[in-house]
C-alpha atoms as a PDB file:
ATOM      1  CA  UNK A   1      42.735  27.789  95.529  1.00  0.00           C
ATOM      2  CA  UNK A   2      38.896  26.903  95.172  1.00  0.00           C
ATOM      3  CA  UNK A   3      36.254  27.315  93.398  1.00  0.00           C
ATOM      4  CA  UNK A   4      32.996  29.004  93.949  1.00  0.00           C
ATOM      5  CA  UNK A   5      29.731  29.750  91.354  1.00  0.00           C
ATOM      6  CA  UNK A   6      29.005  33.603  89.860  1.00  0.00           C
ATOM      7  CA  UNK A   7      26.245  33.990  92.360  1.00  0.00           C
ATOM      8  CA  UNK A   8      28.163  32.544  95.650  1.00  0.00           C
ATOM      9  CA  UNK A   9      31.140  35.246  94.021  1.00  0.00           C
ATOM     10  CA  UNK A  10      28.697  37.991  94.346  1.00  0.00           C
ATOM     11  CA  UNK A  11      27.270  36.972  97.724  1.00  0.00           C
ATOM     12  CA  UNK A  12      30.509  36.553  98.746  1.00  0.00           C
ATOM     13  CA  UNK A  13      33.153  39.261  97.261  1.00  0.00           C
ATOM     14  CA  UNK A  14      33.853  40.738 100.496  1.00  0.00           C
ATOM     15  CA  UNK A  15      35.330  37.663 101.711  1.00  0.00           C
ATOM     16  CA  UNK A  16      36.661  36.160  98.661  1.00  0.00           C
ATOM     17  CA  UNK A  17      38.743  39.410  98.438  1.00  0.00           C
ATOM     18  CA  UNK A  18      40.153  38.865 101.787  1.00  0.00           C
ATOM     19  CA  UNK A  19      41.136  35.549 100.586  1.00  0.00           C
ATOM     20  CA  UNK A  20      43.227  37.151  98.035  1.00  0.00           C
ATOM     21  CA  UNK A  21      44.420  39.412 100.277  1.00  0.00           C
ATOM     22  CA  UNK A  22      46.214  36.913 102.299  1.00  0.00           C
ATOM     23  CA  UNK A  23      47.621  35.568  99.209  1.00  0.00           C
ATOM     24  CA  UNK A  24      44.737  32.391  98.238  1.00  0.00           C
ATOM     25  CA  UNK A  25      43.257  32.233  94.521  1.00  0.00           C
ATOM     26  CA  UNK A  26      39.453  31.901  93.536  1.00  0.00           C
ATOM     27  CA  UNK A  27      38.070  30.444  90.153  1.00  0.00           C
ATOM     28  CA  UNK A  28      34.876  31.476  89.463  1.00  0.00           C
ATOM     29  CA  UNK A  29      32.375  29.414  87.127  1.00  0.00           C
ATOM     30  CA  UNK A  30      29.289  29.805  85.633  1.00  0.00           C
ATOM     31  CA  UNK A  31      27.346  26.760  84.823  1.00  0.00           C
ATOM     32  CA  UNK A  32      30.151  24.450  86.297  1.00  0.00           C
ATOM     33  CA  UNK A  33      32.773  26.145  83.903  1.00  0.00           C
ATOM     34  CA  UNK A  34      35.449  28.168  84.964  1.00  0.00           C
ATOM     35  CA  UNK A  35      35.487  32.088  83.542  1.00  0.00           C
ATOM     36  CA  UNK A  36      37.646  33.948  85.563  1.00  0.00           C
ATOM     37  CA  UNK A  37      40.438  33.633  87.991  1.00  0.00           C
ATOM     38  CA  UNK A  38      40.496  35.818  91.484  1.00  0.00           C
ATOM     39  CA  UNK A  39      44.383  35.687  92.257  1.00  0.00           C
ATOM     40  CA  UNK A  40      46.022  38.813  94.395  1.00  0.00           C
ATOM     41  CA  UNK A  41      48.019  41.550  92.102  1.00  0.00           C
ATOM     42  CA  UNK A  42      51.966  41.213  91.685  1.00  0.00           C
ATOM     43  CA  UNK A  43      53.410  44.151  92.779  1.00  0.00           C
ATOM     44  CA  UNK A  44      55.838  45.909  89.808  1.00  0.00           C
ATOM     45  CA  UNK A  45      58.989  45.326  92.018  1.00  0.00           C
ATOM     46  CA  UNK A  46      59.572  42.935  94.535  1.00  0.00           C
ATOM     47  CA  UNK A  47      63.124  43.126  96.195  1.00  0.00           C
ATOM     48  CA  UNK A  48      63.550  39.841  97.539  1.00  0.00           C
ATOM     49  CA  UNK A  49      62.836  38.007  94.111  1.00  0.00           C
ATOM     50  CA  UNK A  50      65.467  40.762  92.726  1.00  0.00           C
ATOM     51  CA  UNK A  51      67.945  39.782  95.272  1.00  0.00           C
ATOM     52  CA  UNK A  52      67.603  36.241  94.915  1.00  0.00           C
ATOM     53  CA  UNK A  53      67.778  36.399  91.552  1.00  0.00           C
ATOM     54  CA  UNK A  54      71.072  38.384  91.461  1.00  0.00           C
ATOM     55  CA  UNK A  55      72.262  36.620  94.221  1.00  0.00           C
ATOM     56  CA  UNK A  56      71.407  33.357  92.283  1.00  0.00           C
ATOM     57  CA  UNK A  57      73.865  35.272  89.237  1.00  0.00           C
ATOM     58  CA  UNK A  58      76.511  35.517  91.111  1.00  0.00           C
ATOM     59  CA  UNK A  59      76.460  31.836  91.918  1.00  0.00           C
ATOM     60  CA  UNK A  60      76.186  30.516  88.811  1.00  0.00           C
ATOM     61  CA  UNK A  61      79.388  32.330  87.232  1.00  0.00           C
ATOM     62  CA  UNK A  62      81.485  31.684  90.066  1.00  0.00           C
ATOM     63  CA  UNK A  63      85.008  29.841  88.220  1.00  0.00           C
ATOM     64  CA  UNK A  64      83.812  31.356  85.459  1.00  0.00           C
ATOM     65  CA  UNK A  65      86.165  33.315  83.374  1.00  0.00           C
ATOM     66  CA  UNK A  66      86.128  35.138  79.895  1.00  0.00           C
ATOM     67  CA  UNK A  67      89.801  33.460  79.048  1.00  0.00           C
ATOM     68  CA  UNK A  68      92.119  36.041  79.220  1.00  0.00           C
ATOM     69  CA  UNK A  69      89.562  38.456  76.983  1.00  0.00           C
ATOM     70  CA  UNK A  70      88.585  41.659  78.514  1.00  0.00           C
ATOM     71  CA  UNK A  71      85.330  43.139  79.049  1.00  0.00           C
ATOM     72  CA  UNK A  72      86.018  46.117  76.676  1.00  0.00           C
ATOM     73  CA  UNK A  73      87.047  44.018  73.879  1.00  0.00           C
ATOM     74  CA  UNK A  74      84.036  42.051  73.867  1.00  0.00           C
ATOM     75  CA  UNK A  75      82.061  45.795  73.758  1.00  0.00           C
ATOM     76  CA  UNK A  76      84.333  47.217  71.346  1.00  0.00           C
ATOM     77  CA  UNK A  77      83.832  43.229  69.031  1.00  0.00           C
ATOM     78  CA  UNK A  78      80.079  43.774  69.302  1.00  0.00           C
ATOM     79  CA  UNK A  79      79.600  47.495  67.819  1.00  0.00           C
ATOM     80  CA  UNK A  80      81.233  46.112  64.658  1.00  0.00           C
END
């Protein structure tokens, strides 16, 4: 990530986006204070995070058990 002045930004958007495009960030200042950030969009879904995450899940409640109480009951405990 750098930084770069509203009238190098301008000069220079071209570039700068292709910085973003291979994943960098730009701030962008005016008068030495920063006023926006240039960063690359997020797509909405992004597999591998999911898969980690779930992956991740699974980890964390292996040995872990609901003590003899079954999945149903807990539903059927809740809508009460």
């Amino acid at each position: 990530m750098h930084t770069v002045g509203v009238f190098e930004a301008k000069n220079r958007l071209t570039a700068l986006l292709d910085e973003v495009e291979g994943g960098g960030e730009v701030i962008i200042t005016r008068k030495g204070k920063p006023i926006a950030r240039l960063a690359p969009l997020e797509s909405g879904h992004n597999r591998a995070k999911a898969r980690a995450a779930a992956n991740g899940l699974r980890e964390a409640s292996k040995g872990l058990s609901l003590g003899g109480v079954s999945i149903k009951d807990l539903i059927r405990e809740g809508c009460r």
